[in-house]
N, C-alpha and C. Protein backbone atom coordinates (compact mmCIF):
# COMPACT_ATOMS: atom_id res chain seq x y z
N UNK A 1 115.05 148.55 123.16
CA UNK A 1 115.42 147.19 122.86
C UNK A 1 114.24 146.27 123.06
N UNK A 2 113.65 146.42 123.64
CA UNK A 2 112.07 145.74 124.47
C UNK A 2 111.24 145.73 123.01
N UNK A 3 111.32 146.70 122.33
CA UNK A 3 110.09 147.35 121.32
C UNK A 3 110.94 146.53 120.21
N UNK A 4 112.31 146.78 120.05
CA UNK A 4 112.67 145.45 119.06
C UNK A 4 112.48 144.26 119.05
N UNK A 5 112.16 144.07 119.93
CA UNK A 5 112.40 142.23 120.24
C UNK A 5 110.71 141.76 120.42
N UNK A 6 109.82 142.48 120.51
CA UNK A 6 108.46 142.00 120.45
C UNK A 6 108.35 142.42 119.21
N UNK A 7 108.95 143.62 118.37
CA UNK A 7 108.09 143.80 116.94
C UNK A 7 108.87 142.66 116.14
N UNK A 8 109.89 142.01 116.44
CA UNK A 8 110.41 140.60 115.95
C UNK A 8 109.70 139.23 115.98
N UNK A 9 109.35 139.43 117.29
CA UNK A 9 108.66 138.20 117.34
C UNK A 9 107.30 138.59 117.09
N UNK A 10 106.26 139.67 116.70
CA UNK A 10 104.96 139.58 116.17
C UNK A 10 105.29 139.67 114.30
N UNK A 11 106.43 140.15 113.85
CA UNK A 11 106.67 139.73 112.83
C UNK A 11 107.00 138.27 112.15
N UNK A 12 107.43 137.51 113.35
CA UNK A 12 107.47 135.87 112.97
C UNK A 12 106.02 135.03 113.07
N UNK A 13 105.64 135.77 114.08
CA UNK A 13 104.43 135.12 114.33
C UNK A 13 103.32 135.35 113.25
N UNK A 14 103.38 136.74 112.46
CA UNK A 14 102.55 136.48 111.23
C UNK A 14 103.14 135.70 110.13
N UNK A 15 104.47 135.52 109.98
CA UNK A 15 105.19 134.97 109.17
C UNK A 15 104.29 133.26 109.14
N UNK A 16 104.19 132.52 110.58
CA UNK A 16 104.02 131.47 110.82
C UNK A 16 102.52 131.13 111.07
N UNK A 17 101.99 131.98 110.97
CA UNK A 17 100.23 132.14 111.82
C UNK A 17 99.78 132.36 110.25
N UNK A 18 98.04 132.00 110.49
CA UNK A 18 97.54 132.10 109.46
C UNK A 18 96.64 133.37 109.81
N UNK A 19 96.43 133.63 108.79
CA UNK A 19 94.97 135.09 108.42
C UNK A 19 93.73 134.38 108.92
N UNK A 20 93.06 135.24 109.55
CA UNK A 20 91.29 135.52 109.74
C UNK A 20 91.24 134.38 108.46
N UNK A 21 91.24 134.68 107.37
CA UNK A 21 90.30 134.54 106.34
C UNK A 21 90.90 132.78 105.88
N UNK A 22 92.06 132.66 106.42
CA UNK A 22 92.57 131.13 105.78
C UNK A 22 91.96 130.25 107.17
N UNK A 23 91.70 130.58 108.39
CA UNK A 23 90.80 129.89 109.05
C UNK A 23 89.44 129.67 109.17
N UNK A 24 88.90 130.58 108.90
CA UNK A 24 87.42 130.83 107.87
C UNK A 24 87.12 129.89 107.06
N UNK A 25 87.87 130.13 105.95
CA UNK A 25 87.76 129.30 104.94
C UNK A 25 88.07 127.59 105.54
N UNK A 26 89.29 127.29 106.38
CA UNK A 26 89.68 125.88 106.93
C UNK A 26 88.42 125.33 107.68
N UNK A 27 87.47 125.98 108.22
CA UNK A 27 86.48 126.12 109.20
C UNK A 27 85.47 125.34 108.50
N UNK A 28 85.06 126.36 107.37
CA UNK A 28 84.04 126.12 106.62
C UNK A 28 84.19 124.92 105.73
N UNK A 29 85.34 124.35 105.41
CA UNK A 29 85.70 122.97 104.38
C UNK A 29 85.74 121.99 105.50
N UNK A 30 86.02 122.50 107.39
CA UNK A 30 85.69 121.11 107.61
C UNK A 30 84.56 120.65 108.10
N UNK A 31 83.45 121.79 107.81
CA UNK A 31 81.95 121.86 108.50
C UNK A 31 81.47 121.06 107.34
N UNK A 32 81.93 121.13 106.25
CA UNK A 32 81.26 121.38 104.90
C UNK A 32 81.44 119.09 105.14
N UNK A 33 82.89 119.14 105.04
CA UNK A 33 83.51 117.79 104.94
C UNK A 33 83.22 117.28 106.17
N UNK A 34 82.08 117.10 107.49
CA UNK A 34 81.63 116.73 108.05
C UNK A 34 80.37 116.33 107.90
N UNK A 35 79.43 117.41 107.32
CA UNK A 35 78.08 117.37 107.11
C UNK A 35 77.80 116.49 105.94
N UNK A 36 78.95 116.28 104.80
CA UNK A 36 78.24 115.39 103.42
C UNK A 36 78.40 113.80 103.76
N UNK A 37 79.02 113.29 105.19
CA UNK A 37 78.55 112.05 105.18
C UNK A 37 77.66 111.64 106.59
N UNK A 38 77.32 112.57 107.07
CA UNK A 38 76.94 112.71 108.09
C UNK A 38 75.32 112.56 107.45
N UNK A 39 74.94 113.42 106.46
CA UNK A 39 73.63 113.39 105.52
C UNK A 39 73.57 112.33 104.73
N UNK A 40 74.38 111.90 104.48
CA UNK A 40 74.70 110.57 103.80
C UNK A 40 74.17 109.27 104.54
N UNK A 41 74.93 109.42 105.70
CA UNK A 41 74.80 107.77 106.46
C UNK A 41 73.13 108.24 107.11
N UNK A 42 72.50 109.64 107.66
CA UNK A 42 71.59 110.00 108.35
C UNK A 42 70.51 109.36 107.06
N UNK A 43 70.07 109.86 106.21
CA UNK A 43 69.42 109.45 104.97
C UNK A 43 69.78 108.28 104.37
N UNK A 44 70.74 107.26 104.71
CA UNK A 44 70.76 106.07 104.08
C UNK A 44 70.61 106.07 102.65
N UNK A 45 71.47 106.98 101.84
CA UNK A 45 71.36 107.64 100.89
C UNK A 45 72.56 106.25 100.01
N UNK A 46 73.29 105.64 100.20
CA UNK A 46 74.39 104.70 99.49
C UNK A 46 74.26 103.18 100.18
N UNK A 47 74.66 102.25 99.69
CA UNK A 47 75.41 101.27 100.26
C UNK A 47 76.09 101.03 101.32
N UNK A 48 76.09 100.12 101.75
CA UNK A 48 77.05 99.77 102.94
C UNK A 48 78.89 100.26 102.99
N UNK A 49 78.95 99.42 101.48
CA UNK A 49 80.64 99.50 100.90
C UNK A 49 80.53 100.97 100.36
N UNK A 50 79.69 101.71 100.11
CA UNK A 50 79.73 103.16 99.23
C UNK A 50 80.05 104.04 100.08
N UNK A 51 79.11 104.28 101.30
CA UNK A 51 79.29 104.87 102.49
C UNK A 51 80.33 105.04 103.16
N UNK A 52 81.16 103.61 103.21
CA UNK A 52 82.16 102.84 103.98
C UNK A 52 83.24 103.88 103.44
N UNK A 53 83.39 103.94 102.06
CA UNK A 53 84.49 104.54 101.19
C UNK A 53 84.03 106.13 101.14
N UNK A 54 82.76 106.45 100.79
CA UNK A 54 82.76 107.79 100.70
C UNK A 54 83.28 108.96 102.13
N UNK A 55 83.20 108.06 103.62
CA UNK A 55 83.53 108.44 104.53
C UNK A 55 85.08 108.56 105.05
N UNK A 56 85.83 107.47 104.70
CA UNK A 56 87.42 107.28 104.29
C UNK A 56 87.61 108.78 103.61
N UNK A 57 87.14 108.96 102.08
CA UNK A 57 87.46 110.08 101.16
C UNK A 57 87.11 111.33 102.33
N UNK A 58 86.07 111.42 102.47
CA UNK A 58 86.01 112.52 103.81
C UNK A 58 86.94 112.82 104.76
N UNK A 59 87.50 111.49 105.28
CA UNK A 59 88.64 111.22 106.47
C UNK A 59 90.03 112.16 105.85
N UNK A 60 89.97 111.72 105.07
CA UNK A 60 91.66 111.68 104.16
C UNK A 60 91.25 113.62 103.65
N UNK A 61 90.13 114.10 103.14
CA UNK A 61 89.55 115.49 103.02
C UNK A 61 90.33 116.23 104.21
N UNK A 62 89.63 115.68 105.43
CA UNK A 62 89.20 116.53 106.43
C UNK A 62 91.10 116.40 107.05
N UNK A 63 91.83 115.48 107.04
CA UNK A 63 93.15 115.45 107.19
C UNK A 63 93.74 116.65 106.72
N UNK A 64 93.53 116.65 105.03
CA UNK A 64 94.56 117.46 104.88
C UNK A 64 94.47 118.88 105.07
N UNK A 65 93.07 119.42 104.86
CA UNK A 65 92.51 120.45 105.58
C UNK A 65 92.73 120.67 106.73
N UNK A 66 93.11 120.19 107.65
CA UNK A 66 93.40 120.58 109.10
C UNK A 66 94.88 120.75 108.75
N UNK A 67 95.95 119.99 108.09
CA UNK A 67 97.34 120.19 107.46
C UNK A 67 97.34 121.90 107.14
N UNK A 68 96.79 121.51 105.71
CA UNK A 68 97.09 123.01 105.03
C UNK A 68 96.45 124.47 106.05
N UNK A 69 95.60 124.58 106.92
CA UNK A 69 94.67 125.46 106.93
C UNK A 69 95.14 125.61 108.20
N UNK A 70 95.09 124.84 109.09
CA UNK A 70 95.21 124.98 110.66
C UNK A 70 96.69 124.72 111.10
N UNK A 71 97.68 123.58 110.18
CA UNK A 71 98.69 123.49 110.80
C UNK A 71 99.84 124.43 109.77
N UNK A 72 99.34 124.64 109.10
CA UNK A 72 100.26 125.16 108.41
C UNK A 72 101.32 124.56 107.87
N UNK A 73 101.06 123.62 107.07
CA UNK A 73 102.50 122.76 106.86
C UNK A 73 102.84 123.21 104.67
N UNK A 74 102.17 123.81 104.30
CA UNK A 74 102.52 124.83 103.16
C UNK A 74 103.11 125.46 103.48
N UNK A 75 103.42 126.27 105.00
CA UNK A 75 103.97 127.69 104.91
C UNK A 75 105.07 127.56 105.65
N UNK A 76 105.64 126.30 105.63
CA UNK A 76 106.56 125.40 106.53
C UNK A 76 107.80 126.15 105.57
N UNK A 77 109.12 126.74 106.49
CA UNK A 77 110.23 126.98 105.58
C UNK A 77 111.48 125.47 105.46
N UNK A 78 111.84 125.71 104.50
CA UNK A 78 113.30 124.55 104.78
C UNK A 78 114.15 124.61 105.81
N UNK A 79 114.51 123.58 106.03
CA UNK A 79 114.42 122.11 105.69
C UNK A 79 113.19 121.76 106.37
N UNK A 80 112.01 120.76 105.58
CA UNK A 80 110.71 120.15 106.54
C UNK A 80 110.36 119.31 107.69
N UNK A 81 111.41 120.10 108.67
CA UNK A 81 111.26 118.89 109.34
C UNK A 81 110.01 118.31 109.68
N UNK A 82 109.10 119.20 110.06
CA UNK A 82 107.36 118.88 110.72
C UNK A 82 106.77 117.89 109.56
N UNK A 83 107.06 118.26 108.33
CA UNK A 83 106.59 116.92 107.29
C UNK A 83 107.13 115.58 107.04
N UNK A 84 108.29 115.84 107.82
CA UNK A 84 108.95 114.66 107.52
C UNK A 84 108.52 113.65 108.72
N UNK A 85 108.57 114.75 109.34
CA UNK A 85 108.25 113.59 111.05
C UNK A 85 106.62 113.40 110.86
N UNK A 86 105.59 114.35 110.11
CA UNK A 86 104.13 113.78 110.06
C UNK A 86 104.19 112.75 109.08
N UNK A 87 104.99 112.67 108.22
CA UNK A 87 105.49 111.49 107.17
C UNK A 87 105.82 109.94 107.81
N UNK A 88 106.93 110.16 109.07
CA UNK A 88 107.02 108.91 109.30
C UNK A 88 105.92 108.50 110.75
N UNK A 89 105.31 109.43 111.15
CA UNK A 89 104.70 109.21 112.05
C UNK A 89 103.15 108.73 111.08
N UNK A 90 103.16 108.74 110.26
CA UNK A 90 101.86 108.78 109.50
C UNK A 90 102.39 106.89 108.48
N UNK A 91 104.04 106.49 108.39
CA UNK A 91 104.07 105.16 108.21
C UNK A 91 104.01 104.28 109.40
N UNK A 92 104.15 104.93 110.45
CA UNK A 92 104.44 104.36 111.34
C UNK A 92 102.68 103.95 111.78
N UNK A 93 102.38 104.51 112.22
CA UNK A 93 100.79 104.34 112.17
C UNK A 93 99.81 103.25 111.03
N UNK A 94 100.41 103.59 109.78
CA UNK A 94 100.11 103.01 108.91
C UNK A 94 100.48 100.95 108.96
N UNK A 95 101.37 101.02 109.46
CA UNK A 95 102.19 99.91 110.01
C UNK A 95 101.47 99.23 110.65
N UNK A 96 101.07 99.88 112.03
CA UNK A 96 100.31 99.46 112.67
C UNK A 96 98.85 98.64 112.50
N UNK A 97 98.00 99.62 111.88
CA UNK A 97 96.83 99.39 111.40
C UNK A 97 96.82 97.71 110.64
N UNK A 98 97.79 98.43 109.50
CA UNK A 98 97.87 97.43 108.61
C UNK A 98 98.32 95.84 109.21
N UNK A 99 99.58 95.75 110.33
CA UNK A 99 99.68 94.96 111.05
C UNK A 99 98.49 94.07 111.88
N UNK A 100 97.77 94.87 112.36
CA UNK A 100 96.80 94.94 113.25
C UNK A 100 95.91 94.03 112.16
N UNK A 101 95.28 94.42 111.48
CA UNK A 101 94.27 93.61 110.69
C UNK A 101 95.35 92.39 110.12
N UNK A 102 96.20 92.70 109.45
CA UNK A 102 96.70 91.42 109.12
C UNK A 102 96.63 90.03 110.22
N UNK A 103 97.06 90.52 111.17
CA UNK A 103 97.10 89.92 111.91
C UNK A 103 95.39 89.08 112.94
N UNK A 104 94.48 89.84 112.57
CA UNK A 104 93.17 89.33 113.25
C UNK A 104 92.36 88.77 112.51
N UNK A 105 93.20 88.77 110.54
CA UNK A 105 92.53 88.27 109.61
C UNK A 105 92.95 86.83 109.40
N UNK A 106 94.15 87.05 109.74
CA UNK A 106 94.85 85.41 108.90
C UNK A 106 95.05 84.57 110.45
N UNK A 107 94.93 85.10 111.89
CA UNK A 107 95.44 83.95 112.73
C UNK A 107 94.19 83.51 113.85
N UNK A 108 92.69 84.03 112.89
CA UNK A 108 91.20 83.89 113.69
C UNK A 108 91.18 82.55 113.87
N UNK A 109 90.97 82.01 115.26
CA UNK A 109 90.61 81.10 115.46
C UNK A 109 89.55 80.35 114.91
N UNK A 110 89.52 79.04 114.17
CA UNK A 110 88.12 78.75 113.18
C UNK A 110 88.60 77.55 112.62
């Protein structure tokens, strides 16, 4: 019974775990999506506003790559809950931010 119940749970655990090779690869896209603005801003290679944005695009890169690769949220079964809650935890945040500047833009003392 012992030998059932661990070959169960190392069968879920590959079910839910990723391969050698899909962390490899997650590894290498976020070395990759670190180093092109990192050479960027080091070399003064763009603009102020170019930089500003090409590093965002990196941000939002390197997000979902840690999603797909490390958290596994493709290999998520139904119902989603983990997407739904990185969904509202990701408006909720969004809220914030957005609050946050609204707020230090329009009530600056001046």
């Amino acid at each position: 019974m012992s030998n059932h119940n661990s070959h169960g749970h190392d069968a879920q655990h590959e079910a839910h775990g990723g391969s050698m090779k899909s962390y490899v690869i997650g590894f290498l896209f976020s070395i990759i999506l670190t180093i092109i603005p990192l050479v960027v801003v080091m070399n003064d290679m763009l603009g102020k506003t170019a930089t500003t944005v090409l590093i965002l695009i990196m941000a939002i890169l390197q997000f979902a790559v840690q999603l797909i690769f490390f958290m596994h949220i493709r290999d998520e079964e139904k119902p989603r809950f983990n997407l739904m809650a990185l969904i509202f935890g990701l408006v909720i945040l969004l809220t914030i931010v957005a609050g946050s500047i609204w707020i230090m833009t329009y009530n600056a003392v001046g």
